[in-house]
Protein backbone atom coordinates (compact mmCIF):
# COMPACT_ATOMS: atom_id res chain seq x y z
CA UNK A 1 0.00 0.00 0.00
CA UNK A 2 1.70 3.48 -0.86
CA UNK A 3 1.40 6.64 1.33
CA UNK A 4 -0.88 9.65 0.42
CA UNK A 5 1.69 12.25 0.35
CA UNK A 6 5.29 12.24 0.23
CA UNK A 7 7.03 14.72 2.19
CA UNK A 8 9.70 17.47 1.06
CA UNK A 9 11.58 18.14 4.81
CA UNK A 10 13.72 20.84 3.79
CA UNK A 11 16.02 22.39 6.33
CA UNK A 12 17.82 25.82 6.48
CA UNK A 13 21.02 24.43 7.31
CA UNK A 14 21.88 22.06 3.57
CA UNK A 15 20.41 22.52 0.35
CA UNK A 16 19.27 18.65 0.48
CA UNK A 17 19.70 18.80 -4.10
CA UNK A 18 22.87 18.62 -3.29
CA UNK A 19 22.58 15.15 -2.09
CA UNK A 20 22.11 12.50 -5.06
CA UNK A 21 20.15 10.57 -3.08
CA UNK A 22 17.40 13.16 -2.43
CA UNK A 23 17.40 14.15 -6.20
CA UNK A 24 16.72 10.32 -6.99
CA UNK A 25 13.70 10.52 -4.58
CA UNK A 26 12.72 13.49 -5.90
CA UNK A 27 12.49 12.32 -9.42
CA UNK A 28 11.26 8.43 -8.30
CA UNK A 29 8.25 9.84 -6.91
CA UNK A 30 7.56 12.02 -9.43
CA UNK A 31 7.69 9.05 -12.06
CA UNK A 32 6.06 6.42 -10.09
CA UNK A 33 3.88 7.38 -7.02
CA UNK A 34 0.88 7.71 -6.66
CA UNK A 35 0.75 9.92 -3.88
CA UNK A 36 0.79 14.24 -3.66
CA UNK A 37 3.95 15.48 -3.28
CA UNK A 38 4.08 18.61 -0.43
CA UNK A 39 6.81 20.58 0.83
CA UNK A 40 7.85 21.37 4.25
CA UNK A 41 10.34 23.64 5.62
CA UNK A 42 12.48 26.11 4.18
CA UNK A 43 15.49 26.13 1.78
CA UNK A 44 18.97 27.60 2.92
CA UNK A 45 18.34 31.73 2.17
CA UNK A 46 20.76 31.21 -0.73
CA UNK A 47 19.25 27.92 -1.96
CA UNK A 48 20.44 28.21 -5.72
CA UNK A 49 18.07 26.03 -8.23
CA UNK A 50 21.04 24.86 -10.67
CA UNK A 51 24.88 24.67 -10.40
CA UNK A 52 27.75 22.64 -10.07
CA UNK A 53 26.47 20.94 -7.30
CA UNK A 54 22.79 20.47 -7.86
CA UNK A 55 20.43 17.88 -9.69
CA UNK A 56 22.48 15.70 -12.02
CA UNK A 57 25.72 17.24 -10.70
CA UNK A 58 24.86 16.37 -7.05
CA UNK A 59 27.45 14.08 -4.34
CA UNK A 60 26.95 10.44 -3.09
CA UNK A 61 29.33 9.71 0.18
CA UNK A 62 28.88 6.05 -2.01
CA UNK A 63 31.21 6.38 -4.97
CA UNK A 64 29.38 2.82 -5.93
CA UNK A 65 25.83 4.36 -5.57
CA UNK A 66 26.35 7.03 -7.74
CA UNK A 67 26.35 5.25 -11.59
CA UNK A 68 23.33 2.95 -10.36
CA UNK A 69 21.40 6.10 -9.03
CA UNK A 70 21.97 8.30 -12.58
CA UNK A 71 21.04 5.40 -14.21
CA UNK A 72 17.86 5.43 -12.57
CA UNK A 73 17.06 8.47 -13.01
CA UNK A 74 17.98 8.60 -16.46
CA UNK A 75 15.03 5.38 -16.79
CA UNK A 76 12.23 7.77 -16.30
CA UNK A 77 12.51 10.26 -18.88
CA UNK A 78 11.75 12.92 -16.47
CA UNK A 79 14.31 16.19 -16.28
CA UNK A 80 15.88 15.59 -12.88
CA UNK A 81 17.48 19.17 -12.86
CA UNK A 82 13.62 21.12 -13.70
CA UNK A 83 11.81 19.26 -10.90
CA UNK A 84 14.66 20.32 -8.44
CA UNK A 85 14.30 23.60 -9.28
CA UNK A 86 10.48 23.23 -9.02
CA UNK A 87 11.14 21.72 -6.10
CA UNK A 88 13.50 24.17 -4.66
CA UNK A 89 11.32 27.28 -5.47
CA UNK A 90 8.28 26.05 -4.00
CA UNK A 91 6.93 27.54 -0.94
CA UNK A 92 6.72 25.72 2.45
CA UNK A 93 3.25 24.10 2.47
CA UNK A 94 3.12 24.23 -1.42
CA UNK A 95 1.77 20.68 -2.63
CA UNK A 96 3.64 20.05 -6.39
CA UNK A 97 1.66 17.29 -8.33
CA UNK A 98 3.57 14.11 -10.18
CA UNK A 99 2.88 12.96 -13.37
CA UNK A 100 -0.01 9.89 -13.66
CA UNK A 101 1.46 6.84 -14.80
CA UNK A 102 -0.51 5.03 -17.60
């Protein structure tokens, strides 16, 4: 059984799109839930939605994780680096839809 809504925890402290992990989540959810999608918390005050460091170009502490988790994301057609910044830009309490899957 899936949730009803998965949750966005942002924090102040760490833009979390800079984590590869988070951007996989991000874009999984988007691609195959079937739940809403709402954001909580606030961004770092200089939250940037692209760079070097962001989306596609994000870390893994798991050098191994990193190919298998691109890879991934690359599966579901869906533009990894736009729903960040969708993601990042939202307010707190905003609720972003996903995309139905056929």
């Amino acid at each position: 059984q899936q949730c009803d809504t998965f949750l966005i925890v942002r924090n102040i402290i760490k833009n979390m799109y800079s984590r590869l992990w988070c951007v996989a989540e991000l874009v999984l959810v988007f691609a195959y839930g079937e739940s809403s999608v709402q954001v909580i918390g606030k961004m770092p005050l200089r939250a940037k939605e692209s760079g070097n460091d962001i989306g596609l170009n994000a870390t893994c502490t798991v050098p191994e994780d990193v190919q298998l988790l691109l890879e991934t994301i690359e599966l579901t057609d869906l533009d990894a680096n736009a729903l960040v910044a969708k993601a990042i830009r939202a307010p707190p309490g905003s609720i972003l839809r996903r995309r139905r899957v056929a």
